[in-house]
C-alpha atoms as a PDB file:
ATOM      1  CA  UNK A   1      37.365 -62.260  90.757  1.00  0.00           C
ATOM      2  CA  UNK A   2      38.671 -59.791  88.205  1.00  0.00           C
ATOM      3  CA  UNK A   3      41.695 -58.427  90.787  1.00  0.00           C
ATOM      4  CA  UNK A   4      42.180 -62.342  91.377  1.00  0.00           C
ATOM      5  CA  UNK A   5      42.814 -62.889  87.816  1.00  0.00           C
ATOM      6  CA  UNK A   6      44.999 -59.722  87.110  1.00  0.00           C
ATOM      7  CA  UNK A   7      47.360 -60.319  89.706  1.00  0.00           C
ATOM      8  CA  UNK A   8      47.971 -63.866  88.160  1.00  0.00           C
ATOM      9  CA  UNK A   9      48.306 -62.326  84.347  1.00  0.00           C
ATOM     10  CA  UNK A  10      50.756 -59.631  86.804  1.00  0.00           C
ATOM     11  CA  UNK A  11      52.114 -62.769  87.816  1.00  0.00           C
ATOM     12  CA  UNK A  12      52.220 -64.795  84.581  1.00  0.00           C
ATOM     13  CA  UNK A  13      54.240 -62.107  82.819  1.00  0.00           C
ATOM     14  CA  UNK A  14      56.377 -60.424  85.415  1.00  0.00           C
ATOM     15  CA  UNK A  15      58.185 -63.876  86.327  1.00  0.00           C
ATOM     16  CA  UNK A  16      59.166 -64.654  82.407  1.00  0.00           C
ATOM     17  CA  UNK A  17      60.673 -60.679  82.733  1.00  0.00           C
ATOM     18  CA  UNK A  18      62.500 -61.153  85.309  1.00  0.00           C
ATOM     19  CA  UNK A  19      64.235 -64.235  83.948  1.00  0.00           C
ATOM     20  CA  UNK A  20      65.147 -62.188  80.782  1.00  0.00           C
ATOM     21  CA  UNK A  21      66.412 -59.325  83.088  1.00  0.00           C
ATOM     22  CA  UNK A  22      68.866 -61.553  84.679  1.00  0.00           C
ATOM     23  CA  UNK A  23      70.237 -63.139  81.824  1.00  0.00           C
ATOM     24  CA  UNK A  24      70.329 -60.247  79.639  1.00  0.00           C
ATOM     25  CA  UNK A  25      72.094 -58.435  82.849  1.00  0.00           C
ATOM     26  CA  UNK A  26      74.386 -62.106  82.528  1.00  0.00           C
ATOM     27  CA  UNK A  27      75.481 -61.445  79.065  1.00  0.00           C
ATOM     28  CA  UNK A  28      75.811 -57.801  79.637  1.00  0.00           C
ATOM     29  CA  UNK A  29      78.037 -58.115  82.505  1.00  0.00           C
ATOM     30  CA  UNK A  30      79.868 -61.171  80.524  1.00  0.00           C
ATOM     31  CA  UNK A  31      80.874 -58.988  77.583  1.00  0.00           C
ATOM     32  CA  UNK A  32      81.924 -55.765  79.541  1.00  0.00           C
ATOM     33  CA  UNK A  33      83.977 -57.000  82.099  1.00  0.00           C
ATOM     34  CA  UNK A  34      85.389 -60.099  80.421  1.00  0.00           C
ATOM     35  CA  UNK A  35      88.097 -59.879  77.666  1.00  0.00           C
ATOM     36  CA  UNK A  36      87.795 -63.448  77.221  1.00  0.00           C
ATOM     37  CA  UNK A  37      84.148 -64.554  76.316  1.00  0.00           C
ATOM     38  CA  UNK A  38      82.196 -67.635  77.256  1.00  0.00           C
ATOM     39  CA  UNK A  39      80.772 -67.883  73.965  1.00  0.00           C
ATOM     40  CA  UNK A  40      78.731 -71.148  75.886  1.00  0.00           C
ATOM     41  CA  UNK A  41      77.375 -69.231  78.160  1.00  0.00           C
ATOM     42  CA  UNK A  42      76.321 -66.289  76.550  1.00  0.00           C
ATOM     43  CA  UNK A  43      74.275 -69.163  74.046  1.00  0.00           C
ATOM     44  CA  UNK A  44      72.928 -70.329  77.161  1.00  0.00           C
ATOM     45  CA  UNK A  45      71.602 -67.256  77.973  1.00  0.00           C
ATOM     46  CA  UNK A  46      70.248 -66.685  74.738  1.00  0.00           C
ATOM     47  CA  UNK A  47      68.448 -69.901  74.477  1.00  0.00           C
ATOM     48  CA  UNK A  48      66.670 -68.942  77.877  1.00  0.00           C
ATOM     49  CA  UNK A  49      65.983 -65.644  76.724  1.00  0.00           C
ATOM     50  CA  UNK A  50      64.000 -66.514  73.573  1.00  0.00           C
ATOM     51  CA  UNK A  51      62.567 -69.345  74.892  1.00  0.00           C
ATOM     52  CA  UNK A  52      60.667 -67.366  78.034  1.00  0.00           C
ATOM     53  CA  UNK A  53      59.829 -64.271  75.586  1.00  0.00           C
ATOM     54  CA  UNK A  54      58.048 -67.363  73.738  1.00  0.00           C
ATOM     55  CA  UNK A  55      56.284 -68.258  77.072  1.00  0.00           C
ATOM     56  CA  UNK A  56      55.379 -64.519  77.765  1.00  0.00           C
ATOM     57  CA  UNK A  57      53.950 -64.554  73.846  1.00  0.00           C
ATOM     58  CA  UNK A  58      52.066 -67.423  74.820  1.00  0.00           C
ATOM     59  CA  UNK A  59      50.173 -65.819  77.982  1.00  0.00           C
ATOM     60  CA  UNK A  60      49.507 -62.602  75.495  1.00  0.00           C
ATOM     61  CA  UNK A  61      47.853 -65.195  72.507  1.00  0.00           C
ATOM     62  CA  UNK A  62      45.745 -66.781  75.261  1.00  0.00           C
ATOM     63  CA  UNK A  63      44.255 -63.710  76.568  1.00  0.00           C
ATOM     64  CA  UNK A  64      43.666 -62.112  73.286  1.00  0.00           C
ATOM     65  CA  UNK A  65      42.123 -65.048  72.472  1.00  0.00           C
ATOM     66  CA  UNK A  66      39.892 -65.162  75.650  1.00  0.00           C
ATOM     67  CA  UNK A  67      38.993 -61.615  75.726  1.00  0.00           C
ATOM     68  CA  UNK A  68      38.195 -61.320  72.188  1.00  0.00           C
ATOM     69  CA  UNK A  69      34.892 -60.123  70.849  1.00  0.00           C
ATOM     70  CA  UNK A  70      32.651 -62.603  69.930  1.00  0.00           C
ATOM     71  CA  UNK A  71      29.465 -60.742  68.780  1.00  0.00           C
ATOM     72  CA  UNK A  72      30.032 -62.049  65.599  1.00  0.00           C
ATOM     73  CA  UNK A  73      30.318 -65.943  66.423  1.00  0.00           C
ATOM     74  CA  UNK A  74      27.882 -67.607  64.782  1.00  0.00           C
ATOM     75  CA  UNK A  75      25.288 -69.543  67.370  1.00  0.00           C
ATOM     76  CA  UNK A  76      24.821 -73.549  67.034  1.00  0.00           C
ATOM     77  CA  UNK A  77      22.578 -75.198  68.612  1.00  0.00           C
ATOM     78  CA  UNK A  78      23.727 -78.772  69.527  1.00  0.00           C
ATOM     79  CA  UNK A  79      20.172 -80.071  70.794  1.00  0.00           C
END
């Protein structure tokens, strides 16, 4: 159960990477080899870039949050 659920955090984070690879690589290759920027595009890229690093902060939050210690929740008893 516990490889199970690595490979899908593996999973869960190394797909949100490889987006920002490929668009960072996008607006890399879009300001060395072009004289004349796509200002548009290299937005576009942007957007996508921030907005998956907010996805990838996401998965991290949630698994903090379920692997935290919680020796010092308080019990209730809802009998």
């Amino acid at each position: 159960a516990l490889g199970t659920m690595a490979a899908t955090i593996a999973h869960e984070i190394n797909n949100p990477l490889m987006i920002i690879q490929t668009r960072t690589k996008s607006i890399e290759r879009e300001i060395n080899v072009k004289s004349d920027l796509d200002l548009e595009k290299i937005r576009t890229a942007l957007s996508g870039i921030i907005s998956t690093v907010g996805k990838v902060s996401k998965t991290i939050h949630s698994l903090r949050n379920f692997s935290r210690n919680s020796d010092h929740d308080q019990f209730e008893n809802h009998n």
